[in-house]
Protein backbone atom coordinates (compact mmCIF):
# COMPACT_ATOMS: atom_id res chain seq x y z
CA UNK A 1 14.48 32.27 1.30
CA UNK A 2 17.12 30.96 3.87
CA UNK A 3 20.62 32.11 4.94
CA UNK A 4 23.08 29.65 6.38
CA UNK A 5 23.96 29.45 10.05
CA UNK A 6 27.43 30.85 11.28
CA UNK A 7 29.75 27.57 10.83
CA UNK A 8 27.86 25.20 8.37
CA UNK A 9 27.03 25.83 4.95
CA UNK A 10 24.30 23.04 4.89
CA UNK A 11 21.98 24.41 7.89
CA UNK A 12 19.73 26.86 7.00
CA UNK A 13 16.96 29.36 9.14
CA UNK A 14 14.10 30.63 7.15
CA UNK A 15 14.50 34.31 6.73
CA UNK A 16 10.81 34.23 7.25
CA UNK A 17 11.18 33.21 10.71
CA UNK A 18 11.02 37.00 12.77
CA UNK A 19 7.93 38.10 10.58
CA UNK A 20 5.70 34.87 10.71
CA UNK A 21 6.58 34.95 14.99
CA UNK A 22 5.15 38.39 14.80
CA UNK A 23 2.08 37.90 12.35
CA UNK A 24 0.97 34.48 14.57
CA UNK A 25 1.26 36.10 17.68
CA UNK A 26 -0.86 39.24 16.64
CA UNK A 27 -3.59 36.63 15.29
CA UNK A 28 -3.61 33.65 17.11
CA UNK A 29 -4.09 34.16 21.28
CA UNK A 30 -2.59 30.50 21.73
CA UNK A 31 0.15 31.42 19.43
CA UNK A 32 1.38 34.62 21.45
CA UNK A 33 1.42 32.41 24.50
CA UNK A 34 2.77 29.36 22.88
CA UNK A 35 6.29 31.21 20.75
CA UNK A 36 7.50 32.91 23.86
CA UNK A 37 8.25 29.81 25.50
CA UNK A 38 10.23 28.91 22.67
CA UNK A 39 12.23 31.92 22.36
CA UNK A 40 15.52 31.48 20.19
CA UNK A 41 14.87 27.93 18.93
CA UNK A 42 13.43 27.78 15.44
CA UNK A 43 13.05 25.65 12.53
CA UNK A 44 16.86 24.32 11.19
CA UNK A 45 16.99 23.19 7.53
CA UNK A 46 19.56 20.47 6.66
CA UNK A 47 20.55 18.60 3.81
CA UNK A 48 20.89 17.50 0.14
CA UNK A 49 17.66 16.49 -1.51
CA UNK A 50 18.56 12.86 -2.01
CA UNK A 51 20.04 12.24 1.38
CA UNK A 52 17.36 13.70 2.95
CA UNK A 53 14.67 11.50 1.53
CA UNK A 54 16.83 8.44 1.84
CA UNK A 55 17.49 9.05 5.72
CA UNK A 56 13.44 9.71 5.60
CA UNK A 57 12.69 6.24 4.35
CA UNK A 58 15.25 4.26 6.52
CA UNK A 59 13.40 5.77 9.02
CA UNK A 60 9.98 4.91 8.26
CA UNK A 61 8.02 2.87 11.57
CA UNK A 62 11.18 1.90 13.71
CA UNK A 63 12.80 3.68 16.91
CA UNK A 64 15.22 6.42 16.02
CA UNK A 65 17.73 4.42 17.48
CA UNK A 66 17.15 1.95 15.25
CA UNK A 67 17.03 4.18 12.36
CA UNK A 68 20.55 5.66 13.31
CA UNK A 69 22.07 2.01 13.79
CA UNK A 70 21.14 1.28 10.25
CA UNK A 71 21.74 4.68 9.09
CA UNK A 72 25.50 4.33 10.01
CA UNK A 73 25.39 1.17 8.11
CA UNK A 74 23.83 2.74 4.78
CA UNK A 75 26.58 5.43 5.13
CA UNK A 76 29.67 2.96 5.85
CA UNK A 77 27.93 1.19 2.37
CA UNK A 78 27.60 4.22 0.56
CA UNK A 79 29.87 6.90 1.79
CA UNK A 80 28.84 9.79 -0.95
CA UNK A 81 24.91 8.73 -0.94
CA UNK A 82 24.76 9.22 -4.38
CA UNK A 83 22.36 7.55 -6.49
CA UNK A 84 24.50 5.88 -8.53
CA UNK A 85 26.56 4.34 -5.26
CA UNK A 86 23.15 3.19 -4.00
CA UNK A 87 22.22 1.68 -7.44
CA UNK A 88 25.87 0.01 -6.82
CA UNK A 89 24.98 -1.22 -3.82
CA UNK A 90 21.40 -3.16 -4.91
CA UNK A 91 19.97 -5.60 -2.77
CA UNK A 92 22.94 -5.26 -0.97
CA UNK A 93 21.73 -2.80 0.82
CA UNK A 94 19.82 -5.38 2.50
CA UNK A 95 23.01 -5.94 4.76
CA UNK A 96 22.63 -2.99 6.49
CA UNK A 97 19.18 -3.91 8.45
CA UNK A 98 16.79 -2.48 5.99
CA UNK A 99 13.70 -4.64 5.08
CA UNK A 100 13.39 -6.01 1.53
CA UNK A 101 10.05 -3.40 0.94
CA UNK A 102 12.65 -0.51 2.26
CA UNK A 103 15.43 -1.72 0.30
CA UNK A 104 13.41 -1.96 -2.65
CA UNK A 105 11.66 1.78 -2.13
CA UNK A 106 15.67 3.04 -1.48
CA UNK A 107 16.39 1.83 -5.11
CA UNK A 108 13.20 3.40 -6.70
CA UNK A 109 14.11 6.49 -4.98
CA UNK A 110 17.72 6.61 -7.00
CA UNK A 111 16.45 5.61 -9.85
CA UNK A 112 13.77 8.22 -9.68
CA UNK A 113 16.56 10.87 -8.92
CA UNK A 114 19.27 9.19 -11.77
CA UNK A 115 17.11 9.01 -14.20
CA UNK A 116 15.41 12.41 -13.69
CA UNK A 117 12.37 11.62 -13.07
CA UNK A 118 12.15 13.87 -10.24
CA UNK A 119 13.52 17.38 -11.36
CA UNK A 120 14.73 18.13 -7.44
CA UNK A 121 17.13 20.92 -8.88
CA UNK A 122 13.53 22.68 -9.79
CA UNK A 123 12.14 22.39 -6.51
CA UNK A 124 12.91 25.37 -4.97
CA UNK A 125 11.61 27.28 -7.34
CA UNK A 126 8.15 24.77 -7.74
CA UNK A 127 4.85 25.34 -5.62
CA UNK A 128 4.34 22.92 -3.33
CA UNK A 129 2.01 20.36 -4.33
CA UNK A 130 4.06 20.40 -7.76
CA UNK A 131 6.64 19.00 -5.53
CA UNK A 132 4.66 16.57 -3.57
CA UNK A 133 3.01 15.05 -6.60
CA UNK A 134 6.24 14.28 -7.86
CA UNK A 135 7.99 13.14 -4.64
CA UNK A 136 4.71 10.86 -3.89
CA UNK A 137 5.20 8.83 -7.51
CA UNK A 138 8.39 7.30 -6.00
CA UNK A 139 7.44 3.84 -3.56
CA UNK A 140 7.88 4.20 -0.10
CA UNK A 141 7.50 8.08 -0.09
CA UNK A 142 3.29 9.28 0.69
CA UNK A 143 2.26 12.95 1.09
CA UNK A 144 3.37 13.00 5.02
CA UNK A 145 7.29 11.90 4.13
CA UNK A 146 6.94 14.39 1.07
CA UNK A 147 5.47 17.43 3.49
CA UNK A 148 7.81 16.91 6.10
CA UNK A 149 10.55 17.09 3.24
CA UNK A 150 9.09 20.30 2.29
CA UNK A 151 9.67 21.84 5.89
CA UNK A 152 12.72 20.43 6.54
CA UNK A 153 14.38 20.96 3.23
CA UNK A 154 13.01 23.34 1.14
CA UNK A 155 11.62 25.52 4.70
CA UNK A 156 8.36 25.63 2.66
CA UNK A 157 6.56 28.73 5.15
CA UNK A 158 2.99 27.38 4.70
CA UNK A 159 2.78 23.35 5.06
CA UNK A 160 -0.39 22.25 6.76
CA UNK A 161 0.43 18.31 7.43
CA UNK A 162 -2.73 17.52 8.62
CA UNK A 163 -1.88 13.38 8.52
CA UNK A 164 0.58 14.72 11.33
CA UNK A 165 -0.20 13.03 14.36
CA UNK A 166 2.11 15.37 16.41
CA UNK A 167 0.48 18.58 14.58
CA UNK A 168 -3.19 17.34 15.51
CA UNK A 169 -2.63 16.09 19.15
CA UNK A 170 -0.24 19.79 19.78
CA UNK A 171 -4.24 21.59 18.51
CA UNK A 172 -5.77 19.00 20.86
CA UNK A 173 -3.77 20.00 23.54
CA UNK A 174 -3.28 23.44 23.37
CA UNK A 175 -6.86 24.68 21.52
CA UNK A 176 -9.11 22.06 22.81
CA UNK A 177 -8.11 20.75 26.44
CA UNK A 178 -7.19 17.65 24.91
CA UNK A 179 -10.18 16.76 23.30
CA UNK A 180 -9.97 14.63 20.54
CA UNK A 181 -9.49 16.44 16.95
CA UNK A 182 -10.42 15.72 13.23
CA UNK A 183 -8.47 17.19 9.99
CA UNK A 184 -11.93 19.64 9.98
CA UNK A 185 -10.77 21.05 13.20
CA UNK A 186 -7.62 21.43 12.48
CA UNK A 187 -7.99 22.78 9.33
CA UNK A 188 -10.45 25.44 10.89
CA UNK A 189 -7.79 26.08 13.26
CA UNK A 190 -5.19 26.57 10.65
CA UNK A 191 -7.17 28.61 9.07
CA UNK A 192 -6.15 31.92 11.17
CA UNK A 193 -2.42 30.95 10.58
CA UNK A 194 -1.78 31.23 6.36
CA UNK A 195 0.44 32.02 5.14
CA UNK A 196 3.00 30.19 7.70
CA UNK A 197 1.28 27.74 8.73
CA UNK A 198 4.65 25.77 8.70
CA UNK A 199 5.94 27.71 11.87
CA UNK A 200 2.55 27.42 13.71
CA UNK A 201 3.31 23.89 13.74
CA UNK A 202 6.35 23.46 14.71
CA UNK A 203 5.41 25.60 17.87
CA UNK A 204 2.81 23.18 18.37
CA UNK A 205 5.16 20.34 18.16
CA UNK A 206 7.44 22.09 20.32
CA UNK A 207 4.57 22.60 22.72
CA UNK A 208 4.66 18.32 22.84
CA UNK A 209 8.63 17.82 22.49
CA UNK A 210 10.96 20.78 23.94
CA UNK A 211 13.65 19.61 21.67
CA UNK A 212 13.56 20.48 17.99
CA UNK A 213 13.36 18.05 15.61
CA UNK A 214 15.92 18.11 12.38
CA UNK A 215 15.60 16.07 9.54
């Protein structure tokens, strides 16, 4: 599904990458102008399971900045980001700058993952909304944190996010002159993309933001 990059074990490039470029462009007329522009940059997956959806949390409605300032914190705190250390940690995690509601969905999410009430060593080999409606009984964590998970971390090839607001102002911009959208448009859209209708939108987001994103 995904081969390492030279250097670092933990980043991964869908091997899907080449043949979904190829497929979109032949389809899609916005596509074939859109991935050129892009050429060389693609989707990077990084990250263990937990981590991931911990960083995804912290993050939740605050600056990136911010997010990395507290971040740091959680990591000084919890060096391995286990969810034992994190159980450890409790409401002390508090200390590091995360809201009470935050702290509280951090420590759901290791119990979740200590207790096994998440089976994320299955998830590669799960579909995807077997994943998601697992991922989205843990607080803090709704089906736009558990799609974006998907891409980033198990480089699912055909996520739709359509709660994206990046994914539906990139069709706005690039299919309808910047006219206003709704999930019905997008989805009609989308339709000519399946089945990787995960890279369609990250050319669209690139189409918004040059620099890739990686979660």
């Amino acid at each position: 599904m995904a081969k390492p990059t030279p250097g670092d074990a933990r980043v991964f490039i869908p091997e899907y990458w080449e043949d979904a470029k190829a497929e979109l462009m032949k389809r899609d007329r916005i596509m074939r102008r859109l991935i050129p522009q892009f050429d060389g940059l693609h989707l990077i997956g990084r990250g263990e399971p937990f981590t991931t959806l911990a960083r995804s949390v912290v993050g939740q409605q605050i600056s990136v900045k911010a997010a990395d300032t507290i971040w740091q914190r959680f990591t000084d705190l919890c060096p391995k980001c286990t969810p034992a250390q994190v159980l450890k940690a409790g409401e002390g995690l508090a200390g590091c700058g995360l809201s009470k509601r935050k702290t509280e969905y951090i420590l759901d999410l290791a119990r979740h993952f200590k207790e096994k009430k998440v089976h994320a060593d299955q998830w590669t080999e799960m579909e995807d909304e077997a994943v998601i409606a697992e991922l989205i009984q843990i607080r803090g964590i709704g089906r736009w944190t558990a799609e974006m998970f998907l891409i980033f971390n198990l480089l699912r090839p055909n996520i739709l996010p359509l709660d994206d607001l990046g994914l539906l102002k990139g069709i706005s911009v690039n299919y309808f002159s910047g006219e206003p959208v709704s999930r019905s448009d997008a989805r009609e859209v989308a339709a000519n993309w399946a089945p990787w209708c995960t890279v369609a939108t990250w050319y669209l987001w690139r189409s918004l933001a040059p620099v890739p994103v990686e979660y």
